[in-house]
N, C-alpha and C. Protein backbone atom coordinates (compact mmCIF):
# COMPACT_ATOMS: atom_id res chain seq x y z
N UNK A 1 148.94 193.54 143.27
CA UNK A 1 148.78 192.50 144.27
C UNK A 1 149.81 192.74 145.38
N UNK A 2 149.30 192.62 146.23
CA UNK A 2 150.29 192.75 147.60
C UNK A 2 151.08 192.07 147.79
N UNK A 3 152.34 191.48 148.49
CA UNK A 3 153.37 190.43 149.16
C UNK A 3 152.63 189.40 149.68
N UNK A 4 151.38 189.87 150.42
CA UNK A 4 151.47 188.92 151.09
C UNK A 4 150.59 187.84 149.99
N UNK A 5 150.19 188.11 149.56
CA UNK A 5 148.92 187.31 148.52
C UNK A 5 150.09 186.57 147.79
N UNK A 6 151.16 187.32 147.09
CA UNK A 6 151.85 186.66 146.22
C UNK A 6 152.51 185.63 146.78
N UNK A 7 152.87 185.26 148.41
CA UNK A 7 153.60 184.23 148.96
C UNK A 7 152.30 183.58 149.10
N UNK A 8 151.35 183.22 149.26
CA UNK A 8 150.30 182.94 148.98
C UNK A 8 150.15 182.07 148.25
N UNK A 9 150.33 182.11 147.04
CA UNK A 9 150.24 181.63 145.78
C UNK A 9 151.64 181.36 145.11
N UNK A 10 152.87 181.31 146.15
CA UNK A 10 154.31 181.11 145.88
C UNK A 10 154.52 179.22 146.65
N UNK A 11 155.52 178.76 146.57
CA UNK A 11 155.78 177.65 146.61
C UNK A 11 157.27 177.53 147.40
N UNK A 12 157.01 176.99 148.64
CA UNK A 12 158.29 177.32 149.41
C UNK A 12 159.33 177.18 148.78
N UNK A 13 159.29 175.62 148.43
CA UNK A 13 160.20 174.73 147.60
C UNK A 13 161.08 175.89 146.01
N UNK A 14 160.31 176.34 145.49
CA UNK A 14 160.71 177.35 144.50
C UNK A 14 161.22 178.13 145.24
N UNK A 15 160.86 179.12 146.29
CA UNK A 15 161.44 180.36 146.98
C UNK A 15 162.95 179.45 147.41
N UNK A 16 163.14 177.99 148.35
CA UNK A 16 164.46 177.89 148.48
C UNK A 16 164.89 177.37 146.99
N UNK A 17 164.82 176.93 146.27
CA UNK A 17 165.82 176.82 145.56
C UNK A 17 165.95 177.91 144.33
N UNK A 18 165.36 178.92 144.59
CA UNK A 18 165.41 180.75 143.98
C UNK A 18 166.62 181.27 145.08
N UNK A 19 166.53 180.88 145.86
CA UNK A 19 167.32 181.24 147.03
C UNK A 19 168.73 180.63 147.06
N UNK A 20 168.70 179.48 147.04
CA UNK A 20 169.41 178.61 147.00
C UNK A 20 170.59 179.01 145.49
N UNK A 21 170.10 178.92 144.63
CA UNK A 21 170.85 179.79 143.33
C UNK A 21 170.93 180.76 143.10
N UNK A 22 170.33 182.17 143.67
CA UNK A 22 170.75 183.54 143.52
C UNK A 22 171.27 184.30 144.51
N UNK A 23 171.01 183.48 145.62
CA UNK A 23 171.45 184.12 147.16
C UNK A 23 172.48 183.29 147.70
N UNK A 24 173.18 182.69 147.32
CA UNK A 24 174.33 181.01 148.18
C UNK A 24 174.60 181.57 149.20
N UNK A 25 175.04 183.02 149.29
CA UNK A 25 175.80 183.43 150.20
C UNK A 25 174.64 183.42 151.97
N UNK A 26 173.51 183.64 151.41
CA UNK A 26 172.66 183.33 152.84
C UNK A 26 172.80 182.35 153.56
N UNK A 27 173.09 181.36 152.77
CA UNK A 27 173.16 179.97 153.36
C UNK A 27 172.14 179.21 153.95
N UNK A 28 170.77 179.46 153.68
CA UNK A 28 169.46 179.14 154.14
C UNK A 28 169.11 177.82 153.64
N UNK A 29 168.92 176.41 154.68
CA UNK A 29 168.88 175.54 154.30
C UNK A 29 167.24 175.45 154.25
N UNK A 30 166.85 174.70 153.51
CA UNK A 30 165.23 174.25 153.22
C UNK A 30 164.36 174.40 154.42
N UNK A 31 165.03 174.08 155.70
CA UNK A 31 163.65 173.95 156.48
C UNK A 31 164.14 175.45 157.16
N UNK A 32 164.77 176.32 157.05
CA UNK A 32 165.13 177.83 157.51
C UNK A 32 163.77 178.53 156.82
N UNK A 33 164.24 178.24 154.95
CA UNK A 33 163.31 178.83 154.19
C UNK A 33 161.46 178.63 154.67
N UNK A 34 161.71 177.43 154.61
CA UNK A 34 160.17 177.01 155.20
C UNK A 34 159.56 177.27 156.34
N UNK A 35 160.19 177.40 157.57
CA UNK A 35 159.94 178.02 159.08
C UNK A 35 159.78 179.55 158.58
N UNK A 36 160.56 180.39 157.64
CA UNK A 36 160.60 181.63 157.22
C UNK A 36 159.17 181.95 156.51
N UNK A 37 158.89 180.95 155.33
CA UNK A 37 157.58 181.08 154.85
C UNK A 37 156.48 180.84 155.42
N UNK A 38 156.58 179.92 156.25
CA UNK A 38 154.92 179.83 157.51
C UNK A 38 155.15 180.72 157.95
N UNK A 39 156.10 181.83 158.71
CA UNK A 39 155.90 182.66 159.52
C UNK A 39 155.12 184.20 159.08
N UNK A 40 155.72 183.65 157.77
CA UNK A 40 155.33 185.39 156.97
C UNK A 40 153.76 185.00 156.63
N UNK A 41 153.79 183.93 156.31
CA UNK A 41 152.21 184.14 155.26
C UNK A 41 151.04 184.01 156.57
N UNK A 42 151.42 183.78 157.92
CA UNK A 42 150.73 183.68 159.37
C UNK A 42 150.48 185.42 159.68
N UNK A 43 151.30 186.34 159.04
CA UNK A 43 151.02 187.34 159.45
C UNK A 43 150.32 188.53 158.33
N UNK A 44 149.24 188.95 159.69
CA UNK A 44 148.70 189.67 158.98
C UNK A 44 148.86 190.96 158.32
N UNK A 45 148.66 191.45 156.94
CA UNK A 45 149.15 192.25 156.38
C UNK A 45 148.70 193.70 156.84
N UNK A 46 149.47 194.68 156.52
CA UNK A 46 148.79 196.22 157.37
C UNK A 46 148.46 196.91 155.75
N UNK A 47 146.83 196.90 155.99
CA UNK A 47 146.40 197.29 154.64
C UNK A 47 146.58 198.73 154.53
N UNK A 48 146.95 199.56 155.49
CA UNK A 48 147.33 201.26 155.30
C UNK A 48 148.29 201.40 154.72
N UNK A 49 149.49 200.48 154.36
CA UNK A 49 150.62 200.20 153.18
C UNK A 49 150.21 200.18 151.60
N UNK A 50 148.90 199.88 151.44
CA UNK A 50 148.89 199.60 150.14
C UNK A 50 148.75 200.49 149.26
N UNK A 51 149.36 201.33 149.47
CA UNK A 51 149.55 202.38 148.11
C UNK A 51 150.71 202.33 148.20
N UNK A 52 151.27 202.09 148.95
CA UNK A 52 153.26 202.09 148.57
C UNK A 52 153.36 200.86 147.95
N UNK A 53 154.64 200.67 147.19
CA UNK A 53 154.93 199.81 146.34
C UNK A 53 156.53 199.45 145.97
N UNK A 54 156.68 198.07 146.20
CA UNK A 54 158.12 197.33 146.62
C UNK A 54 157.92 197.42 145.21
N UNK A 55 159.74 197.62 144.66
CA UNK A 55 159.71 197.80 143.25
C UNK A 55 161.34 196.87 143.09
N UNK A 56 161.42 196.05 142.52
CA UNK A 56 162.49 194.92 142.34
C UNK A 56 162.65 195.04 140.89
N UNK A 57 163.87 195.75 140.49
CA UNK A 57 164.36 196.52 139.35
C UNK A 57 165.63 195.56 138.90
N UNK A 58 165.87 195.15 137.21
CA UNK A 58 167.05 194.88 137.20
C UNK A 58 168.27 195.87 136.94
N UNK A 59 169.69 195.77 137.61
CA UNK A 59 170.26 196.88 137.07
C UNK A 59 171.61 196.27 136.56
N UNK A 60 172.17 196.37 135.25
CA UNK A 60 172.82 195.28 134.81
C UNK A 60 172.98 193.97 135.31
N UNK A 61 173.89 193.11 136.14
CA UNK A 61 173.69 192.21 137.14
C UNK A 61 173.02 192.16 138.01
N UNK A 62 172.81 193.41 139.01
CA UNK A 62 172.39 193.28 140.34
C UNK A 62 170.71 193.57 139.95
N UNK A 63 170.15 193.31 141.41
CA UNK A 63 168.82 193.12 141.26
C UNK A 63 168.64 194.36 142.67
N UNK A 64 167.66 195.62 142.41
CA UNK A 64 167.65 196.08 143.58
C UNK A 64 166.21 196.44 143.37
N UNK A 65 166.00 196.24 144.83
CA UNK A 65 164.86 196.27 145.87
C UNK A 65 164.66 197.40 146.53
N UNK A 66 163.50 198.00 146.71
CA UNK A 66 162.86 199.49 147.34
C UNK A 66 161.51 199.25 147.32
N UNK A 67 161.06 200.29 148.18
CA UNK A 67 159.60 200.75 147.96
C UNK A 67 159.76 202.13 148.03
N UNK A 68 158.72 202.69 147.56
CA UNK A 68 158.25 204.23 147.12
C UNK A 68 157.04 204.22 148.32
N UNK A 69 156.89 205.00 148.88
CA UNK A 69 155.87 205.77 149.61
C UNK A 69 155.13 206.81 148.93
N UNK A 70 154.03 206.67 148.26
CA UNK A 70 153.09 207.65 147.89
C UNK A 70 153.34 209.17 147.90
N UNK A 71 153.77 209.74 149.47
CA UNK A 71 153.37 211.22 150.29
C UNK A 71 154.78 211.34 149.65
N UNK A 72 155.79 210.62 149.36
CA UNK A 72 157.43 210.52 149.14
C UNK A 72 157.69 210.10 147.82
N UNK A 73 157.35 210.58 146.04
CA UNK A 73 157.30 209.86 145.07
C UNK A 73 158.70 209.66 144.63
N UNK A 74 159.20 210.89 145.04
CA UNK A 74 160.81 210.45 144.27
C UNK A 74 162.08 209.80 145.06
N UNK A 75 161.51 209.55 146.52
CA UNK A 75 162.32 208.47 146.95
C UNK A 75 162.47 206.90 146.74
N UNK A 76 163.29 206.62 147.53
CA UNK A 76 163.62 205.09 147.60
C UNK A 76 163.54 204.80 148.57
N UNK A 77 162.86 203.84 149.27
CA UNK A 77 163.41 203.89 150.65
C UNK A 77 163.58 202.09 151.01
N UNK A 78 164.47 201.59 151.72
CA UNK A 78 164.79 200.35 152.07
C UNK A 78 164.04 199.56 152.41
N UNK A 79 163.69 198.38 152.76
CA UNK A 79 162.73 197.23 153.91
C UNK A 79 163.56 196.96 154.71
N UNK A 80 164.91 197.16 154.90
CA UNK A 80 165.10 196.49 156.66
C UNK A 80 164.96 196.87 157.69
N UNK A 81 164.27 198.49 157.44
CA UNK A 81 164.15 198.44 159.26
C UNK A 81 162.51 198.53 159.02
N UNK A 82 161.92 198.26 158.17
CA UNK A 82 160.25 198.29 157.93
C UNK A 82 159.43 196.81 158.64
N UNK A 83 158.57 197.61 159.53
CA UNK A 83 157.82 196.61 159.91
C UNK A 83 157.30 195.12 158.73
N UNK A 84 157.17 194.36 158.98
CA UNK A 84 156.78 192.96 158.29
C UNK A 84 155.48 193.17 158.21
N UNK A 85 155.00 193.56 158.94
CA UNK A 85 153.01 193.66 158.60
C UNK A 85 153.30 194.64 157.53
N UNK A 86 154.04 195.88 157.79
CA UNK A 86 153.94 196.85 156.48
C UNK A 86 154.11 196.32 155.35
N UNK A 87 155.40 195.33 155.40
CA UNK A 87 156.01 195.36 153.72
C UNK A 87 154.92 194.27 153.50
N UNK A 88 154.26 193.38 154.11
CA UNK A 88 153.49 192.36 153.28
C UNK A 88 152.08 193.20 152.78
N UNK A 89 151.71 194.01 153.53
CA UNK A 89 150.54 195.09 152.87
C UNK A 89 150.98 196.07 151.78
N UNK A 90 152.47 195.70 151.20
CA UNK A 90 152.93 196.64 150.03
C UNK A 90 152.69 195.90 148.44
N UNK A 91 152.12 196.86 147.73
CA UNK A 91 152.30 196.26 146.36
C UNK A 91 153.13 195.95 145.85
N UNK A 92 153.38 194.81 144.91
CA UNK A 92 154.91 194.62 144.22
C UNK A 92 154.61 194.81 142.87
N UNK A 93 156.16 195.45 142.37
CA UNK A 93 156.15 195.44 140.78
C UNK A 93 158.22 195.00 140.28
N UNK A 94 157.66 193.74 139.64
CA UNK A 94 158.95 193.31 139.75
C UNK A 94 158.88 193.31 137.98
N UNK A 95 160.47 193.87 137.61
CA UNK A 95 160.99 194.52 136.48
C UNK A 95 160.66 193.01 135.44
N UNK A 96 160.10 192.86 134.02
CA UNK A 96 160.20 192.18 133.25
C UNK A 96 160.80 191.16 133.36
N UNK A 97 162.09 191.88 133.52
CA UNK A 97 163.47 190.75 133.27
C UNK A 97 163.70 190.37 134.36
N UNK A 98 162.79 189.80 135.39
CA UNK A 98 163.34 189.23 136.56
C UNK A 98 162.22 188.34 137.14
N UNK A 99 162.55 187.00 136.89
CA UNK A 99 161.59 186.77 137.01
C UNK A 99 160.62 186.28 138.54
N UNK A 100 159.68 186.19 138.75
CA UNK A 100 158.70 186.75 139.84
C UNK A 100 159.35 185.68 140.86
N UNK A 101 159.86 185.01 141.19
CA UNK A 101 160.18 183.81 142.21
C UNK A 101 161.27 184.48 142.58
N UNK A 102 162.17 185.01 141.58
CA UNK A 102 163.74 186.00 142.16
C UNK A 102 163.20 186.72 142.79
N UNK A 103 162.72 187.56 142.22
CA UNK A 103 161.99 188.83 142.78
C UNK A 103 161.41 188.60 144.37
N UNK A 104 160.65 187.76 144.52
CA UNK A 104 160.14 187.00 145.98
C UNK A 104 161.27 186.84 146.94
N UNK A 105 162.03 186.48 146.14
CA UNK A 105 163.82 185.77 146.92
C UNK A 105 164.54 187.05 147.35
N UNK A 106 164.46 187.71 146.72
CA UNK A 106 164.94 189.16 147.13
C UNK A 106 164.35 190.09 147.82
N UNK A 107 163.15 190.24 147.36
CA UNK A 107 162.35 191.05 148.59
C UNK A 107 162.78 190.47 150.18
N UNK A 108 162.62 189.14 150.13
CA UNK A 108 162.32 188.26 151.28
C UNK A 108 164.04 188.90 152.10
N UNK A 109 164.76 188.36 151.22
CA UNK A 109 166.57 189.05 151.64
C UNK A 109 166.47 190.32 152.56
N UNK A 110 166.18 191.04 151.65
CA UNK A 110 166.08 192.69 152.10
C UNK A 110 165.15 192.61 153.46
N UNK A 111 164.19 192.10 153.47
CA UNK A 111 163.00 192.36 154.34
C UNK A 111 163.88 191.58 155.45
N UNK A 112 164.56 190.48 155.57
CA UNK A 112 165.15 189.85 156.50
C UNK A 112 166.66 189.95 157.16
N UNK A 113 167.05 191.35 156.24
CA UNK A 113 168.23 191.78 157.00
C UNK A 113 168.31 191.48 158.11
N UNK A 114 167.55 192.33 159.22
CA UNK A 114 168.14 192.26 160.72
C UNK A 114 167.17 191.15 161.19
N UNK A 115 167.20 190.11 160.63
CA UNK A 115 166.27 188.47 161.31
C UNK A 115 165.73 187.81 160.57
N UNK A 116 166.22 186.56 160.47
CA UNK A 116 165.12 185.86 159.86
C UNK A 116 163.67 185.17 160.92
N UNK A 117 163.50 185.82 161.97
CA UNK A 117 162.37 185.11 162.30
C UNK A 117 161.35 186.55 162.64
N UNK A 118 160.29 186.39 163.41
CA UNK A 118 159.86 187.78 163.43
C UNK A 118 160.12 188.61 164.67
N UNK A 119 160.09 187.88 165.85
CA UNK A 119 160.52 188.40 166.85
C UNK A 119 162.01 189.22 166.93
N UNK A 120 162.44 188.93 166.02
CA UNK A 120 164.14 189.09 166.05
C UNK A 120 164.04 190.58 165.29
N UNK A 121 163.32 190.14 164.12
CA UNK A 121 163.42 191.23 163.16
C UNK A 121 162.99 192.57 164.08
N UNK A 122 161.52 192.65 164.30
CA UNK A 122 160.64 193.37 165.56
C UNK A 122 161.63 194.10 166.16
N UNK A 123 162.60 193.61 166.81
CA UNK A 123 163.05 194.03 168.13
C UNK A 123 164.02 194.59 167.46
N UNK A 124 165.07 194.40 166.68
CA UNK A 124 165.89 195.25 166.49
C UNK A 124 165.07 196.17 165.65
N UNK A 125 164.12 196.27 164.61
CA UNK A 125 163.30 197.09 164.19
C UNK A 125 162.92 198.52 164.83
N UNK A 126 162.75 197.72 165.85
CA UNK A 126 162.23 198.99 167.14
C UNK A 126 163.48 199.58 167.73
N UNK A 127 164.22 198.78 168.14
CA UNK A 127 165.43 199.56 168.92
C UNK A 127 165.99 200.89 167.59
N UNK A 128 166.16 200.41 166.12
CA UNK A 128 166.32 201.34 165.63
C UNK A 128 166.11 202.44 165.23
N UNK A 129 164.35 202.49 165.40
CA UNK A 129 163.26 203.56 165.25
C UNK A 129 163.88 204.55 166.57
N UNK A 130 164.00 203.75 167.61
CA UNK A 130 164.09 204.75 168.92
C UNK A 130 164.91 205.04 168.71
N UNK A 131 166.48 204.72 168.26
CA UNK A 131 167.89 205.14 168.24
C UNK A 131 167.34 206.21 167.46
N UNK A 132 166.65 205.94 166.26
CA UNK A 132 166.44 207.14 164.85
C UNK A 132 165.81 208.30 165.78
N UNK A 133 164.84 207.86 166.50
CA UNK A 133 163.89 208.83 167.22
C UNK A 133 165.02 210.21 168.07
N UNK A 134 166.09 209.56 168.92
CA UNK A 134 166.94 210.42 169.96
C UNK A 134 167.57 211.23 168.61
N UNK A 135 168.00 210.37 167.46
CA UNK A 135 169.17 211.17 166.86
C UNK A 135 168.05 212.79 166.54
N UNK A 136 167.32 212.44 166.01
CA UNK A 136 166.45 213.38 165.37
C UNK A 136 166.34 214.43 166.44
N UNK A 137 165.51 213.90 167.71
CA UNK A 137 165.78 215.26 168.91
C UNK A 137 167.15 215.81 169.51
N UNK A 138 168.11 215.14 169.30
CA UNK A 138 169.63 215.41 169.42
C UNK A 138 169.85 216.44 168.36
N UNK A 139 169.58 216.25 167.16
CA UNK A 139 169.73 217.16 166.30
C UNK A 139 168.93 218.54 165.92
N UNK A 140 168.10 218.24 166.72
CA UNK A 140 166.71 219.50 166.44
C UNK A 140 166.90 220.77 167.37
N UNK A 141 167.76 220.38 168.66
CA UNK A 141 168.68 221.21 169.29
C UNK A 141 170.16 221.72 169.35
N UNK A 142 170.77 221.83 167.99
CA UNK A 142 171.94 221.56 167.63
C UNK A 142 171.82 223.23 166.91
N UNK A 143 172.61 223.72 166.93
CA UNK A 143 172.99 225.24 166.61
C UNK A 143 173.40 225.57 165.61
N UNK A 144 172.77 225.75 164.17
CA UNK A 144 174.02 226.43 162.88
C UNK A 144 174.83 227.17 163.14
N UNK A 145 175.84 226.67 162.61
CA UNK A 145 176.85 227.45 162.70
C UNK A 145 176.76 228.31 161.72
């Protein structure tokens, strides 16, 4: 099942107070969480994502978050600079021992690094793709030594 289906069928009220007890340090008061959850479940998911898959693993204490890209099996790769249409068109598989509302609470974290709204996220999203974009041609003309 995809992200976005699962907020779907998620309950704001549970996501803040999942939030509220595993995340304090966000500091996201109820109607943050809730402006956060209309915004996501308003957008539409990018179904060319759905073979990659957000994977929310426990690892002694900590709880970590990735997705795998198909063409890329033995990587990891982050959600904060990943488009929001992408990660909600991603499958989730959240570890046994964690249970699915954390798991939601954390994806949501990661995915909201650089913003909690979408415009915010977007824009630095993009500025970083292009920064990534120069480094890459900066480097593609660079000389072994």
């Amino acid at each position: 099942m995809n992200l976005k289906k699962l907020l779907d069928n998620s309950s704001v009220l549970d996501l803040h107070y999942t939030i509220d007890k595993f995340l304090p340090h966000l500091n996201l008061s109820y109607s943050k969480v809730y402006d956060l959850y209309y915004e996501l479940i308003k957008i539409d998911p990018n179904e060319e994502y759905s073979e990659h898959t957000i994977r929310v693993n426990k690892c002694d204490d900590e709880i970590d978050v990735y997705f795998i890209d198909p063409s890329e099996p033995n990587e990891k790769f982050a959600l904060d600079f990943e488009y929001w249409e992408n990660v909600l068109g991603m499958s989730v598989k959240v570890d046994p021992d964690v249970y699915l509302t954390r798991g939601l609470a954390e994806i949501i974290y990661e995915m909201t690094w650089n913003g909690v709204n979408y415009e915010e996220h977007t824009k630095t999203t993009k500025e970083f793709t292009e920064k990534l974009g120069e480094v890459a041609e900066d480097s593609e003309s660079l000389e072994e030594i």
